[in-house]
C-alpha atoms as a PDB file:
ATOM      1  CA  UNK A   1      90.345 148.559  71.249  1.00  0.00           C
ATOM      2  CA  UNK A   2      92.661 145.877  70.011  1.00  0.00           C
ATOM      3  CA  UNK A   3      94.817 143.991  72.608  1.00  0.00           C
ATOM      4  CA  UNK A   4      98.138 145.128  70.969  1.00  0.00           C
ATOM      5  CA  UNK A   5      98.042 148.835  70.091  1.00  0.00           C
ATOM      6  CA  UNK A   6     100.377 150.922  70.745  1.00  0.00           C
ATOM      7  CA  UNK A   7     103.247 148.283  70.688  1.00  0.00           C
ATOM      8  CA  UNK A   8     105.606 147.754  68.483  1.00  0.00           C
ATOM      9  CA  UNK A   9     106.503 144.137  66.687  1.00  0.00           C
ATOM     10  CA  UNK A  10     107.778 141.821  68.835  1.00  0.00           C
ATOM     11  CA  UNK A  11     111.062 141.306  68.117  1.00  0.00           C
ATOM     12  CA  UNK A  12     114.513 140.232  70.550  1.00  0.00           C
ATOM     13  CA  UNK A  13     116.277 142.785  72.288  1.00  0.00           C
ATOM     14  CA  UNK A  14     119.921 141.885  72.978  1.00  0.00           C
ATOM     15  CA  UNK A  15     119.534 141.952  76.818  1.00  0.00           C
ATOM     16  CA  UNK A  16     116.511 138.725  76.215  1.00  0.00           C
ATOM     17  CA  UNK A  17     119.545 137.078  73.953  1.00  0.00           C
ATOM     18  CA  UNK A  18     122.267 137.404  76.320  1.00  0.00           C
ATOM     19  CA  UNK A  19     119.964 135.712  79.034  1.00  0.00           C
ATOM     20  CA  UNK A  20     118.921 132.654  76.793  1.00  0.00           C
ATOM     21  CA  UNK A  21     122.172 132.226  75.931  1.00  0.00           C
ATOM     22  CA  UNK A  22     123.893 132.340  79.902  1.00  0.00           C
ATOM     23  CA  UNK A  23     120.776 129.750  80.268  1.00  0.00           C
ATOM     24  CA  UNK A  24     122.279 127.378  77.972  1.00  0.00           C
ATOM     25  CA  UNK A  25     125.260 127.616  79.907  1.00  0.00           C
ATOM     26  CA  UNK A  26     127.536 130.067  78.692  1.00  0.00           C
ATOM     27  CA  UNK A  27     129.331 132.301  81.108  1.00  0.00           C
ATOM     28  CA  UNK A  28     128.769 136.063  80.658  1.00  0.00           C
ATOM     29  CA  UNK A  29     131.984 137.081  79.510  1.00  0.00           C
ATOM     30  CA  UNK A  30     131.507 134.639  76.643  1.00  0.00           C
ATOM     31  CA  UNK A  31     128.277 136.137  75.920  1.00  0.00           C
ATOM     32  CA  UNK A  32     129.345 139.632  76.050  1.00  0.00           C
ATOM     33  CA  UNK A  33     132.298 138.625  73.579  1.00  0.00           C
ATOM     34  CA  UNK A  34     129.999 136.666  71.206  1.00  0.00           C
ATOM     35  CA  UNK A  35     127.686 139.522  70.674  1.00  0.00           C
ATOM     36  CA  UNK A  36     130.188 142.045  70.683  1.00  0.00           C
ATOM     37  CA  UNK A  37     132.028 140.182  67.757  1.00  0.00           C
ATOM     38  CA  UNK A  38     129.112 139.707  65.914  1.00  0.00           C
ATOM     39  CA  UNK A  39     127.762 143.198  66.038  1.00  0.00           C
ATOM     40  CA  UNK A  40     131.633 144.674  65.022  1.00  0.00           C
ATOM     41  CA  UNK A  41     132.493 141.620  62.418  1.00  0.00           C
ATOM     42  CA  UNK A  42     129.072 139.686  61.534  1.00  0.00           C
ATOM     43  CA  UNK A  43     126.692 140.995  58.844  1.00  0.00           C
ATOM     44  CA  UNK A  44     124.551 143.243  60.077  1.00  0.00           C
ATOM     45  CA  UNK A  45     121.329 141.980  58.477  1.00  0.00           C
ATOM     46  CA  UNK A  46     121.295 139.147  61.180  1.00  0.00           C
ATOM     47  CA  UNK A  47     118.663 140.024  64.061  1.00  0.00           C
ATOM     48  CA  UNK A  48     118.607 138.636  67.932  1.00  0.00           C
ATOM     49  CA  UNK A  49     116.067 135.773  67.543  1.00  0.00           C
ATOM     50  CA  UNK A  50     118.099 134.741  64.286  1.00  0.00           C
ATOM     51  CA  UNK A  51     121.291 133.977  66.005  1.00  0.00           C
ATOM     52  CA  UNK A  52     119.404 132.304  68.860  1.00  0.00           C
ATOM     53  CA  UNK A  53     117.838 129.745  66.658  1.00  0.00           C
ATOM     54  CA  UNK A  54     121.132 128.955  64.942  1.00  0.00           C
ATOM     55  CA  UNK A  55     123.293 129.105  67.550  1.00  0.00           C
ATOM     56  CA  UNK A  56     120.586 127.258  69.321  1.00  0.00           C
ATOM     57  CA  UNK A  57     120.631 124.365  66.467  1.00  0.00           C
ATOM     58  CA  UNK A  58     124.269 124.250  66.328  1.00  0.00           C
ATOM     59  CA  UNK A  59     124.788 124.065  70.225  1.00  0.00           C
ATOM     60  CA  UNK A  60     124.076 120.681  70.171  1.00  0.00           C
ATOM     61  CA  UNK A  61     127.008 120.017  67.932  1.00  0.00           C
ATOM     62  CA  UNK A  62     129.332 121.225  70.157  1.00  0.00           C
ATOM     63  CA  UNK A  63     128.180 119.732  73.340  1.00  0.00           C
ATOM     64  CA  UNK A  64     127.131 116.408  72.247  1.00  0.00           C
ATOM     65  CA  UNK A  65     130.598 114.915  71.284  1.00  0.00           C
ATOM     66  CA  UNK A  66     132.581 116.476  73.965  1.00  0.00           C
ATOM     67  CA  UNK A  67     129.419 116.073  76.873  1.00  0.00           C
ATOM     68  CA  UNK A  68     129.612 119.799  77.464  1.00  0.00           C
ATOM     69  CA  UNK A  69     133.550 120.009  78.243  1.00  0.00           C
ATOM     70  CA  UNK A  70     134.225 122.426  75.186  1.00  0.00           C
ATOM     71  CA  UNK A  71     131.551 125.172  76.517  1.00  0.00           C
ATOM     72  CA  UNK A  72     134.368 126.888  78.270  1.00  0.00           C
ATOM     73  CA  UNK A  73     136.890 127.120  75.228  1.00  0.00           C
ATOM     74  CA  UNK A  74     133.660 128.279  72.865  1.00  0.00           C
ATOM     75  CA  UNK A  75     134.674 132.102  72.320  1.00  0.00           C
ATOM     76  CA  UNK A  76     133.041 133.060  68.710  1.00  0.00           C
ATOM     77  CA  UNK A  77     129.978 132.292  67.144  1.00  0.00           C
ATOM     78  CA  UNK A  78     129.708 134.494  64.006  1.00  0.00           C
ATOM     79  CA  UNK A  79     127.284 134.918  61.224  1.00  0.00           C
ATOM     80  CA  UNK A  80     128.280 136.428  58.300  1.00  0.00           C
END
């Protein structure tokens, strides 16, 4: 029997995306928002883990000149 039968493919649910991204340091209201206007305006081709990684890659843009001071004004992150 193999290990992984009867599961699906992994793959990100939006609950496990909202909690990496609070971890980073986002409030939740900000979350909520940012995945709200992604699933309503983004393109809907994008999955969970692929707007981790790139908002993951680009976080580091907007904390590293500003030390962290803009996460509170950060309200969209949209892929399109």
């Amino acid at each position: 029997m193999a290990a992984d039968s009867g599961r699906k493919a992994a793959s990100m649910t939006t609950k496990r995306l909202k909690k990496l991204l609070m971890a980073m340091g986002l409030s939740r209201n900000q979350v909520n928002r940012m995945v709200k206007e992604q699933r309503g305006v983004g393109s809907k081709k994008v999955s969970n883990a692929l707007y981790y990684h790139v908002f993951k890659r680009n976080f580091k843009l907007f904390t590293s000149p500003c030390g962290g001071e803009v996460l509170p004004y950060l309200n969209s992150f949209v892929l399109q």
